[in-house]
PDB file of N, CA and C in Angstrom:
ATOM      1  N   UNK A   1       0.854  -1.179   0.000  1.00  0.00           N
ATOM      2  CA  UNK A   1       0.000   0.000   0.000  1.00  0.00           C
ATOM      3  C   UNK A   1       0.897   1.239   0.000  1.00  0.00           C
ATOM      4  N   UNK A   2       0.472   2.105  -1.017  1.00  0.00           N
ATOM      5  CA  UNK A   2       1.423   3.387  -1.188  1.00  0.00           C
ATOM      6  C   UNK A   2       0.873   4.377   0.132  1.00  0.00           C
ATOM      7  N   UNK A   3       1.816   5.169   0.586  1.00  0.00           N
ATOM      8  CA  UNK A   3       1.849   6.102   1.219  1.00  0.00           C
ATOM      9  C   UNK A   3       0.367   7.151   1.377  1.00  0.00           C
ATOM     10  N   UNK A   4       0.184   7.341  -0.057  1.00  0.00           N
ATOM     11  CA  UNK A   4      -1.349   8.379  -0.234  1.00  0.00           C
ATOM     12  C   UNK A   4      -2.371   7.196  -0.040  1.00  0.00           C
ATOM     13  N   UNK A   5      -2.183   6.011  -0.130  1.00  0.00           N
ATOM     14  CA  UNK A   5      -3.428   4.652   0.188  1.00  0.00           C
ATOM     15  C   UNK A   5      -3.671   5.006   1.575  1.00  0.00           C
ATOM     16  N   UNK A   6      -2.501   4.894   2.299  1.00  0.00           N
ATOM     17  CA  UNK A   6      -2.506   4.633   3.509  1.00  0.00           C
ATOM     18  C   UNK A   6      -3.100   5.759   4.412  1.00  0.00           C
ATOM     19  N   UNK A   7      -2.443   6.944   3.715  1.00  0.00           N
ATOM     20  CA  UNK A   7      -3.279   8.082   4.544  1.00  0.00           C
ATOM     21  C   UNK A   7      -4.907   8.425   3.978  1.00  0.00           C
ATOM     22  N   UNK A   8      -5.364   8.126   2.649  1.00  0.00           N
ATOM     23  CA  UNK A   8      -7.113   8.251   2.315  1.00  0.00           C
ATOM     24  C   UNK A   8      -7.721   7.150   3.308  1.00  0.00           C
ATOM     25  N   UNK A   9      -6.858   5.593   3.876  1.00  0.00           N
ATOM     26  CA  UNK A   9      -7.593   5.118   4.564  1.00  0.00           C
ATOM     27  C   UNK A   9      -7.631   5.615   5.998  1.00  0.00           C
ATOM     28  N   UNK A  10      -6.624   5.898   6.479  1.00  0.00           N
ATOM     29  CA  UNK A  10      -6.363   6.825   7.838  1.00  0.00           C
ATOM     30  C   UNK A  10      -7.719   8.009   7.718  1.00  0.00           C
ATOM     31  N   UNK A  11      -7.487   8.920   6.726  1.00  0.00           N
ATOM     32  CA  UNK A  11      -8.327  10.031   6.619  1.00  0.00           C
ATOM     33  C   UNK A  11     -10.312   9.266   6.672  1.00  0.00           C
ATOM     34  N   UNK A  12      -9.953   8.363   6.030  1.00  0.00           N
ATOM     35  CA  UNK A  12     -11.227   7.688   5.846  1.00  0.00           C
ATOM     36  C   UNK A  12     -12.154   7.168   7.497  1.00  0.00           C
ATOM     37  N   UNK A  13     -11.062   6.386   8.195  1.00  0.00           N
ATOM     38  CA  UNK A  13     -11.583   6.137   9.651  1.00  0.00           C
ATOM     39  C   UNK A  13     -11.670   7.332  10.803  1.00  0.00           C
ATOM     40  N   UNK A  14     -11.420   8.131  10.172  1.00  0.00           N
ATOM     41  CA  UNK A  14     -11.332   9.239  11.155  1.00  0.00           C
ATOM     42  C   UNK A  14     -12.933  10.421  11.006  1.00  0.00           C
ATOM     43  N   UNK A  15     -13.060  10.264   9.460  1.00  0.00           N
ATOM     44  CA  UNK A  15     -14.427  10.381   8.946  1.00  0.00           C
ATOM     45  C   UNK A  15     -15.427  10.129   9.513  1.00  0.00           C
ATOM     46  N   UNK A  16     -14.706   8.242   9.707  1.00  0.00           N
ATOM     47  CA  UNK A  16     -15.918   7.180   9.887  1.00  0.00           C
ATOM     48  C   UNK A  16     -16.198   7.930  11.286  1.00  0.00           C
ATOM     49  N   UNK A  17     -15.170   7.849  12.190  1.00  0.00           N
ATOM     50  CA  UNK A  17     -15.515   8.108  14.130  1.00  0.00           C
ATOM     51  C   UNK A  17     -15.976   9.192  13.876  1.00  0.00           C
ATOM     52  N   UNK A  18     -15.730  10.361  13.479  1.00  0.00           N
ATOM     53  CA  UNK A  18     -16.412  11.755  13.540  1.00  0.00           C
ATOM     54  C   UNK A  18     -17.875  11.757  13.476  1.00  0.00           C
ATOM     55  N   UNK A  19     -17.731  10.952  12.709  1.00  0.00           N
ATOM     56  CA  UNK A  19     -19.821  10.615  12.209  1.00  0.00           C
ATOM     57  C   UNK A  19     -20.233  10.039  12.840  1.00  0.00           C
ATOM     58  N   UNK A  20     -19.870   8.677  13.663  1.00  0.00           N
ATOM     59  CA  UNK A  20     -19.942   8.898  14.806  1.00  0.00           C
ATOM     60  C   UNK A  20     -20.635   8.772  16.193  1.00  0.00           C
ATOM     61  N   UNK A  21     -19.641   9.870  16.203  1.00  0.00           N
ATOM     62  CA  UNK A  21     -19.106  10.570  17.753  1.00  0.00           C
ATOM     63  C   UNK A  21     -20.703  11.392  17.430  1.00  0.00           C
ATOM     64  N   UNK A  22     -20.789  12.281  16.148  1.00  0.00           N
ATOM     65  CA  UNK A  22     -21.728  13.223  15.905  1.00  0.00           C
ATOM     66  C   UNK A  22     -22.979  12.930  16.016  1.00  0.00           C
ATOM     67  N   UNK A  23     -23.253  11.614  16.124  1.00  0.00           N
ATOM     68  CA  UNK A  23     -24.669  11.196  15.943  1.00  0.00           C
ATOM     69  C   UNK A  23     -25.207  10.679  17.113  1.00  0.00           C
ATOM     70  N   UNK A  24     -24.359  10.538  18.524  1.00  0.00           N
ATOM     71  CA  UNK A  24     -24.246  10.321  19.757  1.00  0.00           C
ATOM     72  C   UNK A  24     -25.317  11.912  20.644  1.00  0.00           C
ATOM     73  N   UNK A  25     -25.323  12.829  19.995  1.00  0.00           N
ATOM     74  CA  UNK A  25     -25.720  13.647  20.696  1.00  0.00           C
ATOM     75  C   UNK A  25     -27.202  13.703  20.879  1.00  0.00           C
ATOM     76  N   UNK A  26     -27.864  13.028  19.863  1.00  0.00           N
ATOM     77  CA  UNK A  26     -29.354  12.781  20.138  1.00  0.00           C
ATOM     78  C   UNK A  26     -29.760  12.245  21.377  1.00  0.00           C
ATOM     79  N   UNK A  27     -29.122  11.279  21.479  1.00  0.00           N
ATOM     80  CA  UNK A  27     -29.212  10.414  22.463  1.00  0.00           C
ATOM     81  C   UNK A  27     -28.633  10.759  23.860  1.00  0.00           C
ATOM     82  N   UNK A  28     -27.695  11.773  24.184  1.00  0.00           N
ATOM     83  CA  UNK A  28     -27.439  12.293  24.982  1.00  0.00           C
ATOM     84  C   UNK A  28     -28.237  13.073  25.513  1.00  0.00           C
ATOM     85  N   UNK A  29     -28.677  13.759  24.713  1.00  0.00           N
ATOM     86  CA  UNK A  29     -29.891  15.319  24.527  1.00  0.00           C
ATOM     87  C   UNK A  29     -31.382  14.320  26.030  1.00  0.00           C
ATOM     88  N   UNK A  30     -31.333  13.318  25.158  1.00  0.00           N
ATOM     89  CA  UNK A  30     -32.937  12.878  25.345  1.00  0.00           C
ATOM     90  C   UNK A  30     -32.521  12.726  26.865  1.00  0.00           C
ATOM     91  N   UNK A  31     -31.275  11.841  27.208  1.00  0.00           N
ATOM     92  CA  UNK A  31     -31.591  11.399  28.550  1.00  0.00           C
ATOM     93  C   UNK A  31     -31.173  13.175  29.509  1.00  0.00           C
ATOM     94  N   UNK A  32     -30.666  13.943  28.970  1.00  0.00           N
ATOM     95  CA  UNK A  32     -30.518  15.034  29.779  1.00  0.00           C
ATOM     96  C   UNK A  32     -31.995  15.502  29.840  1.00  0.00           C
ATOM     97  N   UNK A  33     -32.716  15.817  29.241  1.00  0.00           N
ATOM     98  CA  UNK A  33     -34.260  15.582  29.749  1.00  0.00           C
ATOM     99  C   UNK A  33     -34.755  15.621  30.940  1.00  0.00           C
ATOM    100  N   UNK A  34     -34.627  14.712  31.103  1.00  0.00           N
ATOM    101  CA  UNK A  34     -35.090  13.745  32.703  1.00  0.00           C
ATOM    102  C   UNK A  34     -33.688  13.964  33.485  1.00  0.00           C
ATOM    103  N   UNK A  35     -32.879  14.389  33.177  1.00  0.00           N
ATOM    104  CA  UNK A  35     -31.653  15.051  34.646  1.00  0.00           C
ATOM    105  C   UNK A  35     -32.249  16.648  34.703  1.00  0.00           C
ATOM    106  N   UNK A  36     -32.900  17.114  33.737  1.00  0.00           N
ATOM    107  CA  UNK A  36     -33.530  18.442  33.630  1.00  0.00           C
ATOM    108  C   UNK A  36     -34.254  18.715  34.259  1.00  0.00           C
ATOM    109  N   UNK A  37     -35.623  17.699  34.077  1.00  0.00           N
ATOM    110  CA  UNK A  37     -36.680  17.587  35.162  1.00  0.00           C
ATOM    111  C   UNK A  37     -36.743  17.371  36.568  1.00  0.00           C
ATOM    112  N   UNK A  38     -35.269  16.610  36.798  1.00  0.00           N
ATOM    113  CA  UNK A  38     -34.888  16.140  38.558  1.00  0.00           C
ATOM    114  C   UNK A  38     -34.767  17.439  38.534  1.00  0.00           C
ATOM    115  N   UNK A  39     -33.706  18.017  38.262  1.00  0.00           N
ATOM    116  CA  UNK A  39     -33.382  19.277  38.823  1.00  0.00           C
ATOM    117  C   UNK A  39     -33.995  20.350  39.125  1.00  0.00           C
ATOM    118  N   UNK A  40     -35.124  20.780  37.830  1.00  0.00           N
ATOM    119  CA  UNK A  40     -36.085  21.746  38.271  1.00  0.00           C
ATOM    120  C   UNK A  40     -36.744  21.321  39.933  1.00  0.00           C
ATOM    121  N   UNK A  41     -37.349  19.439  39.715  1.00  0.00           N
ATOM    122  CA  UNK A  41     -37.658  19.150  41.107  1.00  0.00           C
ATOM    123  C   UNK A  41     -36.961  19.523  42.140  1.00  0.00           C
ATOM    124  N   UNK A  42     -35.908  19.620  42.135  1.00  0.00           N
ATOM    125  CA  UNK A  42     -34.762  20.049  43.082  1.00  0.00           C
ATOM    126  C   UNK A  42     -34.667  21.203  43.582  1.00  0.00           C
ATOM    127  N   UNK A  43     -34.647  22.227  42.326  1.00  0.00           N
ATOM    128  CA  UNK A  43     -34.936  23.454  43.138  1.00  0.00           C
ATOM    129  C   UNK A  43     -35.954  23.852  43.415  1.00  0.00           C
ATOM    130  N   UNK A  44     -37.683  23.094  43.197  1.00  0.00           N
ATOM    131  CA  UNK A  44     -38.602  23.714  43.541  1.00  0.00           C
ATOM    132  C   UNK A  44     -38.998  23.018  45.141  1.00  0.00           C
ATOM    133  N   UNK A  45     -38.387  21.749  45.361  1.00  0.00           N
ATOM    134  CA  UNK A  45     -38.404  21.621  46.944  1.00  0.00           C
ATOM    135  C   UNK A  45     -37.725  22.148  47.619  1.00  0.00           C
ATOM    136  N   UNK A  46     -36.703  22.791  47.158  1.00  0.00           N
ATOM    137  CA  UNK A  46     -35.561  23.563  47.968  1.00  0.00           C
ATOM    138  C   UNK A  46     -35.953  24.738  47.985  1.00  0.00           C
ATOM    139  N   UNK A  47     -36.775  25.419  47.833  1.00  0.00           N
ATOM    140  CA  UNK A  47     -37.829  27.056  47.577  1.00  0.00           C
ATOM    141  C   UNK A  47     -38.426  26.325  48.540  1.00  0.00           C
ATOM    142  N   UNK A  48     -39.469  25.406  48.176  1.00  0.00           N
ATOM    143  CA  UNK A  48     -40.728  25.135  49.013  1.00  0.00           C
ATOM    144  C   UNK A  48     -40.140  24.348  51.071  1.00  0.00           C
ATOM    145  N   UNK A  49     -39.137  23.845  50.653  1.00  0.00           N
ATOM    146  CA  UNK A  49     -38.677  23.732  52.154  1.00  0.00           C
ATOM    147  C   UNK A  49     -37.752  24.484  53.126  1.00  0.00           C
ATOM    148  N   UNK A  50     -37.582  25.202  51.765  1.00  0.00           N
ATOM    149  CA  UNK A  50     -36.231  26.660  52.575  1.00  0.00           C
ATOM    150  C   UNK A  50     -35.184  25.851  52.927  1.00  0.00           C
ATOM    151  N   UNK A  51     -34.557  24.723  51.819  1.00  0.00           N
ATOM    152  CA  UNK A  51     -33.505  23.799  52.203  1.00  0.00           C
ATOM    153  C   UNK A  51     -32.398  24.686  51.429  1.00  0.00           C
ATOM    154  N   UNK A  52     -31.577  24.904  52.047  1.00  0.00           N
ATOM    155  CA  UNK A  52     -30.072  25.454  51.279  1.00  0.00           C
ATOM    156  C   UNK A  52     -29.104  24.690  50.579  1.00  0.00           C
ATOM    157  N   UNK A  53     -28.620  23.913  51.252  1.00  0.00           N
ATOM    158  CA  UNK A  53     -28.329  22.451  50.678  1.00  0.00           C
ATOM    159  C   UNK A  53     -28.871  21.982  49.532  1.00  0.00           C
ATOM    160  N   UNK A  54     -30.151  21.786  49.572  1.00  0.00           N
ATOM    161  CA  UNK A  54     -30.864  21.183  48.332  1.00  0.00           C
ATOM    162  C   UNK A  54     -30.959  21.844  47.162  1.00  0.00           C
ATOM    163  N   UNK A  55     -31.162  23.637  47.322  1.00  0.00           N
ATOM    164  CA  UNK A  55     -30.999  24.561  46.303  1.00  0.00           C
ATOM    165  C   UNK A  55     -28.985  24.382  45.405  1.00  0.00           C
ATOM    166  N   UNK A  56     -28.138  24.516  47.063  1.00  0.00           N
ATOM    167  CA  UNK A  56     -27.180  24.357  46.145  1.00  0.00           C
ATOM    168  C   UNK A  56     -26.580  23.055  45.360  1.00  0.00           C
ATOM    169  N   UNK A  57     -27.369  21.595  45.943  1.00  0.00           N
ATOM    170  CA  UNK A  57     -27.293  20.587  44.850  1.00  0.00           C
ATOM    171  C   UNK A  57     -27.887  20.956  43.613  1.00  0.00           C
ATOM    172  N   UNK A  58     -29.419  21.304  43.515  1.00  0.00           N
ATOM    173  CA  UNK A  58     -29.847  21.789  42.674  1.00  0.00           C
ATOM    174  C   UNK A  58     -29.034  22.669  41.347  1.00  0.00           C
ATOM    175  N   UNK A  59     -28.237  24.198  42.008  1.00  0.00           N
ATOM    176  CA  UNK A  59     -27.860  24.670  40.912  1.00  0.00           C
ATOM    177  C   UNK A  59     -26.622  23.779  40.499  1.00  0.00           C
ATOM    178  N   UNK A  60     -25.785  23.055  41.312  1.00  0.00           N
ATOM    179  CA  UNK A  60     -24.617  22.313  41.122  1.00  0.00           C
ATOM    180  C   UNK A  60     -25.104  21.370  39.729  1.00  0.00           C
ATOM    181  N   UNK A  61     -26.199  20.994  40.232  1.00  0.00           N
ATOM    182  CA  UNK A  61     -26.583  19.899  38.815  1.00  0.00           C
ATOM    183  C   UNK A  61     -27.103  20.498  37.684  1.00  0.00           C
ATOM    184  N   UNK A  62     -27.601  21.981  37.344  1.00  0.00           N
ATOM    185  CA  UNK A  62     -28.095  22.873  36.575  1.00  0.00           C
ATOM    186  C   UNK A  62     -26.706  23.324  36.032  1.00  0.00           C
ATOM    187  N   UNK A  63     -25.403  23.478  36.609  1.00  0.00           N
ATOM    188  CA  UNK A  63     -24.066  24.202  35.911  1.00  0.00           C
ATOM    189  C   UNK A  63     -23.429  22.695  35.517  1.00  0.00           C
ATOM    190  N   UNK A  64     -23.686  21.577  36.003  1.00  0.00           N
ATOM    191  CA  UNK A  64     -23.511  20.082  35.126  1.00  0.00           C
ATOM    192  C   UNK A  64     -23.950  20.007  34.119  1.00  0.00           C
ATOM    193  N   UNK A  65     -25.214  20.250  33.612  1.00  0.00           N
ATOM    194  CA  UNK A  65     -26.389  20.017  32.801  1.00  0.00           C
ATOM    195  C   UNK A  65     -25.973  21.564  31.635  1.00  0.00           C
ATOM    196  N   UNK A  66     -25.380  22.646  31.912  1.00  0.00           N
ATOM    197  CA  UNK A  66     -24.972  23.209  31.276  1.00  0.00           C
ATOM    198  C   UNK A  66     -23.703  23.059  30.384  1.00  0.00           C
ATOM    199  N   UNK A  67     -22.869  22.526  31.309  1.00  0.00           N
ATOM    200  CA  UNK A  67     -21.352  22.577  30.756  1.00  0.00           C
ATOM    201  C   UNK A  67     -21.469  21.210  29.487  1.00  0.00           C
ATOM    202  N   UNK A  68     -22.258  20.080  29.841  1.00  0.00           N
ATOM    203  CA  UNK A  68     -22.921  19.354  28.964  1.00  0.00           C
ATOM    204  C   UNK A  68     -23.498  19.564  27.693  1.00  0.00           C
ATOM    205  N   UNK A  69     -24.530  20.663  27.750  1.00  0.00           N
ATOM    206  CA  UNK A  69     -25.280  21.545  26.734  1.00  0.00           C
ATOM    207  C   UNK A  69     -24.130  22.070  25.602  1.00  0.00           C
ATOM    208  N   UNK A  70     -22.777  22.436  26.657  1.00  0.00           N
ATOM    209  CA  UNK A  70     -21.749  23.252  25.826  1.00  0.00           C
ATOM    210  C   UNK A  70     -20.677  22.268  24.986  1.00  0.00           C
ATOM    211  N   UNK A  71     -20.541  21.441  25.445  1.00  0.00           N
ATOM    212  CA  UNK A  71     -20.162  20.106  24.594  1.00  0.00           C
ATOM    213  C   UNK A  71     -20.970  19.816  23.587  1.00  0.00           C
ATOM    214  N   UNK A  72     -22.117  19.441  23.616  1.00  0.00           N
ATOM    215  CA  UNK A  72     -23.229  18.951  22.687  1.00  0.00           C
ATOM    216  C   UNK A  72     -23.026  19.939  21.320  1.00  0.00           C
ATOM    217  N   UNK A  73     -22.787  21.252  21.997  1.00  0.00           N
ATOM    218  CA  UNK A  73     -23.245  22.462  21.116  1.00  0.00           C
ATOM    219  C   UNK A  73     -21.862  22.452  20.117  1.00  0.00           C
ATOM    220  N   UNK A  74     -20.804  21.629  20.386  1.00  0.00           N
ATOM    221  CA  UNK A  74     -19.401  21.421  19.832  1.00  0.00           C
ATOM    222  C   UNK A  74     -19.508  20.270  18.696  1.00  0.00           C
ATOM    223  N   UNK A  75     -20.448  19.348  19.044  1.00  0.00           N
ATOM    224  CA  UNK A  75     -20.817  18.280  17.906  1.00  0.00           C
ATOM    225  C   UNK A  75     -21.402  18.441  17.214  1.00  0.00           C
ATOM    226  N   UNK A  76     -23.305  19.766  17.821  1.00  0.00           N
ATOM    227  CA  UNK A  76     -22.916  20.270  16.645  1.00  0.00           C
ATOM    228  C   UNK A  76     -22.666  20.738  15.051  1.00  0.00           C
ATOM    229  N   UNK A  77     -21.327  21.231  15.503  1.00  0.00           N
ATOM    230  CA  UNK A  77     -20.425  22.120  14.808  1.00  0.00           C
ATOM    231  C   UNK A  77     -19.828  20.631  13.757  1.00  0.00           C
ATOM    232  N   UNK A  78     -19.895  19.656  14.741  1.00  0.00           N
ATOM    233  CA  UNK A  78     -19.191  18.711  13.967  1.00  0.00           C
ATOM    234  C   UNK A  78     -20.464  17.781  13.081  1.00  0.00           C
ATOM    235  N   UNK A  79     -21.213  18.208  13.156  1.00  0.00           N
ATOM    236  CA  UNK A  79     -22.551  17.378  12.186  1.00  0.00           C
ATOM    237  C   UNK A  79     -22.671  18.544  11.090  1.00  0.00           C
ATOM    238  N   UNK A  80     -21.753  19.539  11.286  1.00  0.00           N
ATOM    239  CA  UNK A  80     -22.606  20.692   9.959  1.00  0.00           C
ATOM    240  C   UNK A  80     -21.548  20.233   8.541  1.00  0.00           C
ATOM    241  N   UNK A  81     -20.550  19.535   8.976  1.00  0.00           N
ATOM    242  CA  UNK A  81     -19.103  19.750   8.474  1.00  0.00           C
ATOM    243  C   UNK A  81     -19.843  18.127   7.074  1.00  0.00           C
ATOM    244  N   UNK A  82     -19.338  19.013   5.812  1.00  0.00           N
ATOM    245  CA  UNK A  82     -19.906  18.690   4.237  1.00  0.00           C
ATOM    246  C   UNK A  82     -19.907  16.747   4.642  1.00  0.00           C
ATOM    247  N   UNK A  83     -18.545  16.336   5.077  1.00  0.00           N
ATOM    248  CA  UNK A  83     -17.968  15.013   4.951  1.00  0.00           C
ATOM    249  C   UNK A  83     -18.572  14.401   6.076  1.00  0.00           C
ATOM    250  N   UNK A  84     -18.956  14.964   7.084  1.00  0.00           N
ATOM    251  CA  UNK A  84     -19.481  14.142   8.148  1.00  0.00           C
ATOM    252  C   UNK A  84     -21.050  13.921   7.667  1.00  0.00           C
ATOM    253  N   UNK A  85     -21.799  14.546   7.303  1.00  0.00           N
ATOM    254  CA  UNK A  85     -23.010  14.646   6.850  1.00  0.00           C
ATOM    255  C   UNK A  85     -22.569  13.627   5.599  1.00  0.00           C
ATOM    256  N   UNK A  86     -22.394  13.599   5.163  1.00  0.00           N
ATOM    257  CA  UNK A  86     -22.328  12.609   3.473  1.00  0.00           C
ATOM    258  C   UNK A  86     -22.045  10.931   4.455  1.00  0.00           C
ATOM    259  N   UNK A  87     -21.215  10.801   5.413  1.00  0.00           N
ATOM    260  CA  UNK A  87     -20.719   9.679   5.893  1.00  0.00           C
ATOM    261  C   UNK A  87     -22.283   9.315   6.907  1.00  0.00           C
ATOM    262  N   UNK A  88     -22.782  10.159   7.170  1.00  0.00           N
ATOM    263  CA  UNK A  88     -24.511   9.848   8.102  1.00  0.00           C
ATOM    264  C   UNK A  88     -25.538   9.924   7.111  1.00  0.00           C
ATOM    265  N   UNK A  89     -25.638  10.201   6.041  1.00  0.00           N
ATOM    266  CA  UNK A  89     -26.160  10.000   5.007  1.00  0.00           C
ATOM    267  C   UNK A  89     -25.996   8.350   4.349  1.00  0.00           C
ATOM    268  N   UNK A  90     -25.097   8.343   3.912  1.00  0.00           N
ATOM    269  CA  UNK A  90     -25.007   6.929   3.603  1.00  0.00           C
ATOM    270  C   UNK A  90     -24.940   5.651   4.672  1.00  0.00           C
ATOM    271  N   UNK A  91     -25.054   5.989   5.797  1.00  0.00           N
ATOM    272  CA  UNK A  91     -25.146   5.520   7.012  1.00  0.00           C
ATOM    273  C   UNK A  91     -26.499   5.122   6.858  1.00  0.00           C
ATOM    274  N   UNK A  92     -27.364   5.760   6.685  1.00  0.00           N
ATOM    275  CA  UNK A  92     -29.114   5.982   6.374  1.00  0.00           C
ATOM    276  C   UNK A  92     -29.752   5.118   5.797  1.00  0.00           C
TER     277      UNK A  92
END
């Protein structure tokens, strides 16, 4: 295998994982959902019991559930990209 073989197949599996990695975020999305919904629960017993503690688990799991959101929002960037879309396309 020549040199340019070797790197279109290199370039090729790297395609393949990108597409993916990219198509993982649906499925991430859905179950953050329901960590969404605990949490609102979280802070609305922590209002309703005047628990401090429970409010600051609450936002602790709301700046989790964010920094998450900000990852997601990085893939994405990586589902817009011409070659990753053509590789989930024929995936289809």
């Amino acid at each position: 295998m020549s040199d340019q073989e070797e790197l279109i197949r290199k370039y090729e599996e790297v395609v393949e994982v990108a597409a993916s990695i990219a198509s993982i975020d649906h499925d991430i999305n859905n179950q953050l959902m329901v960590f969404a919904l605990v949490e609102r629960r979280l802070q609305n017993a922590a209002q309703q019991y005047n628990d401090e503690k429970l409010l600051r688990s609450s936002q602790q799991v709301a700046e989790a559930l964010d920094n998450i959101k900000r990852i997601l929002s990085r893939l994405q960037n990586l589902k817009k990209l011409d070659l990753i879309k053509e590789k989930r396309e024929k995936r289809e």
